[in-house]
Protein backbone atom coordinates (compact mmCIF):
# COMPACT_ATOMS: atom_id res chain seq x y z
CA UNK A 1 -129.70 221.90 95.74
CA UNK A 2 -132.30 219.13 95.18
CA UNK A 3 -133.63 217.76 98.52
CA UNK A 4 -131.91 214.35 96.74
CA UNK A 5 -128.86 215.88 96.46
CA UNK A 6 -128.38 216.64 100.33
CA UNK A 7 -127.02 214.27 103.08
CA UNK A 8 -128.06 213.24 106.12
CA UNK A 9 -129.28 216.58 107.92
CA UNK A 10 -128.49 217.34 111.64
CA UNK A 11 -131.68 216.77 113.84
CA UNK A 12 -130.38 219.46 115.85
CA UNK A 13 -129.34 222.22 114.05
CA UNK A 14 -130.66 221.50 110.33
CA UNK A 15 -127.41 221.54 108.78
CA UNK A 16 -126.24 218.91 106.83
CA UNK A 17 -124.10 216.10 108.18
CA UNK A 18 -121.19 216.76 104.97
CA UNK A 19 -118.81 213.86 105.92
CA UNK A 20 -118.71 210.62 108.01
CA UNK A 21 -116.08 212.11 110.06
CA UNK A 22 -118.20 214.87 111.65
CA UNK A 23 -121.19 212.08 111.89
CA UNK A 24 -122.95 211.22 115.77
CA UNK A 25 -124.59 208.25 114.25
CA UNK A 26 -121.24 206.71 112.86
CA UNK A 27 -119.57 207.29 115.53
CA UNK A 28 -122.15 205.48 117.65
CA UNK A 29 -122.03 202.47 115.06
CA UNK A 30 -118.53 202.39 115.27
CA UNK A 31 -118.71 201.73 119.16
CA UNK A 32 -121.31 199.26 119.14
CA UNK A 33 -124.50 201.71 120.26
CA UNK A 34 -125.94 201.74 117.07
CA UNK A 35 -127.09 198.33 114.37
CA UNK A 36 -126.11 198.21 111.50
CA UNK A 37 -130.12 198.00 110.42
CA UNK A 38 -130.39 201.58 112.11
CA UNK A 39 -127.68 203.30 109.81
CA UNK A 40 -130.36 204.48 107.59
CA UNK A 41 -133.47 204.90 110.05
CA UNK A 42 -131.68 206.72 112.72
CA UNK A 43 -131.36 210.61 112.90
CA UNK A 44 -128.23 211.61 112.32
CA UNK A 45 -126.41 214.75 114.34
CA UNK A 46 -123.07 216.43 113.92
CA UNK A 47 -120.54 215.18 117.06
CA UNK A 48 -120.73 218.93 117.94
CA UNK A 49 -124.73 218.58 118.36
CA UNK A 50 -124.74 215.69 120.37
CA UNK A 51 -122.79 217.10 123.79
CA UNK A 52 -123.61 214.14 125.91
CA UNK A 53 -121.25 211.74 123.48
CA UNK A 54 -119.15 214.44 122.51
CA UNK A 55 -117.83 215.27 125.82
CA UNK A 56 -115.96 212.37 126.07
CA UNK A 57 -113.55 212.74 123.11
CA UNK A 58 -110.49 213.52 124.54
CA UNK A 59 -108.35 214.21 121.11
CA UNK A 60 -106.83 217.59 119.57
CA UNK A 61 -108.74 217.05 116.40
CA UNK A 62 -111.87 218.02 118.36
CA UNK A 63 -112.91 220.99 120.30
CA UNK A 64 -113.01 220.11 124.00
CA UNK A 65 -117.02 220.36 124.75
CA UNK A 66 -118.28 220.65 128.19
CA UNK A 67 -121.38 219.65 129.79
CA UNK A 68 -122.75 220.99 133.54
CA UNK A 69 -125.45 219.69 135.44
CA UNK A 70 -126.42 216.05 136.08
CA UNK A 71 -125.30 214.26 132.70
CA UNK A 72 -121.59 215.89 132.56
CA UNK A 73 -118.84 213.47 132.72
CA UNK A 74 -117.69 214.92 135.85
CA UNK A 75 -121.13 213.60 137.59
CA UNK A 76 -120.36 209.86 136.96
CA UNK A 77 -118.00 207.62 138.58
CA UNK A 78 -114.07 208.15 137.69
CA UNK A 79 -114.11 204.73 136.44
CA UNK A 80 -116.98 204.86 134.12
CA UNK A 81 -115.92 208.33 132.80
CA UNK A 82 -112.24 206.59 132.08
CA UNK A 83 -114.05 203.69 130.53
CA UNK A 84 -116.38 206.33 128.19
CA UNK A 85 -113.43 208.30 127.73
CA UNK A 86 -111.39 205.73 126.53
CA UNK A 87 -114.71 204.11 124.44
CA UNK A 88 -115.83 207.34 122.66
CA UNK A 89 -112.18 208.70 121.77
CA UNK A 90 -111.47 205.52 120.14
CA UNK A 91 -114.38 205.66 118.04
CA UNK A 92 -113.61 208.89 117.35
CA UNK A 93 -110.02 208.45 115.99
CA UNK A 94 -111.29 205.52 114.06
CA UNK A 95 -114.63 207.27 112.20
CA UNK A 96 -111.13 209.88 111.43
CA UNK A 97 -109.48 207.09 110.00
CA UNK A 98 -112.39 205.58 108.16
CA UNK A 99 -112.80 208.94 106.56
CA UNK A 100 -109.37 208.71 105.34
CA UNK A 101 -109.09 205.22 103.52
CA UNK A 102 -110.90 203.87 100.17
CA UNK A 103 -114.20 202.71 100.87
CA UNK A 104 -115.28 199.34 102.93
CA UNK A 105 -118.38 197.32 103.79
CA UNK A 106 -119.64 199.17 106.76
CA UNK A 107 -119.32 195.73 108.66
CA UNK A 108 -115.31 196.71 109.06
CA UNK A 109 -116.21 200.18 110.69
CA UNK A 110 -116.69 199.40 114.23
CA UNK A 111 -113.55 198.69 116.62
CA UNK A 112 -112.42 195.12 116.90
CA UNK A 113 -114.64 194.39 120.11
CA UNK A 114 -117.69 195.06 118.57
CA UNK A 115 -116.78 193.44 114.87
CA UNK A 116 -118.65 190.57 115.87
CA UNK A 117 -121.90 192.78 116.21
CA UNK A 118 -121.92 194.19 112.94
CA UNK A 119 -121.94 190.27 111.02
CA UNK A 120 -124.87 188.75 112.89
């Protein structure tokens, strides 16, 4: 395949990044960590290579992942894992629903709270 041809590829493992619905960087626009401006600057990782954000996806669709030491989720406070718990699986369930519709200005792919964001 042309290098043209590819998508995004995975800073992590190399691999390419096939659909939005696998995508780190998505999901991070989608719940207001990442500007609009970035989508094409920033590297881009598969949810599976980022454990950090993927930890907190609490949703059969996606493997539970783990993480020990001082950035698991079981190091912060209950309240602020609920809060990223509740934050991340959102996003997640909406970059799966995103995937699933005809296509849309990126401006509509974040979650309501962070709509606002994306137009300024």
């Amino acid at each position: 395949m042309a290098k043209c041809d590819q998508g995004y590829l995975c800073e992590v493992c190399g691999d390419e990044v096939e659909d939005i619905s696998e995508s780190d960087l998505y999901l991070r626009f989608i719940i207001g960590e990442v500007p609009v401006r970035d989508l094409l600057t920033a590297p881009e990782r598969h949810l599976k290579c980022h454990p950090f954000l993927a930890q907190f996806i609490l949703d059969d669709r996606f493997p539970p992942i783990t993480m020990e030491g001082p950035f698991g989720k079981a190091q912060l406070d209950p309240a602020e894992r609920a809060r990223m718990e509740s934050l991340v699986t959102r996003g997640f369930q909406r970059l799966q629903e995103i995937h699933t519709l005809p296509p849309m200005p990126f401006n509509q792919y974040p979650l309501p709270e962070f709509l606002d964001a994306t137009r300024q």
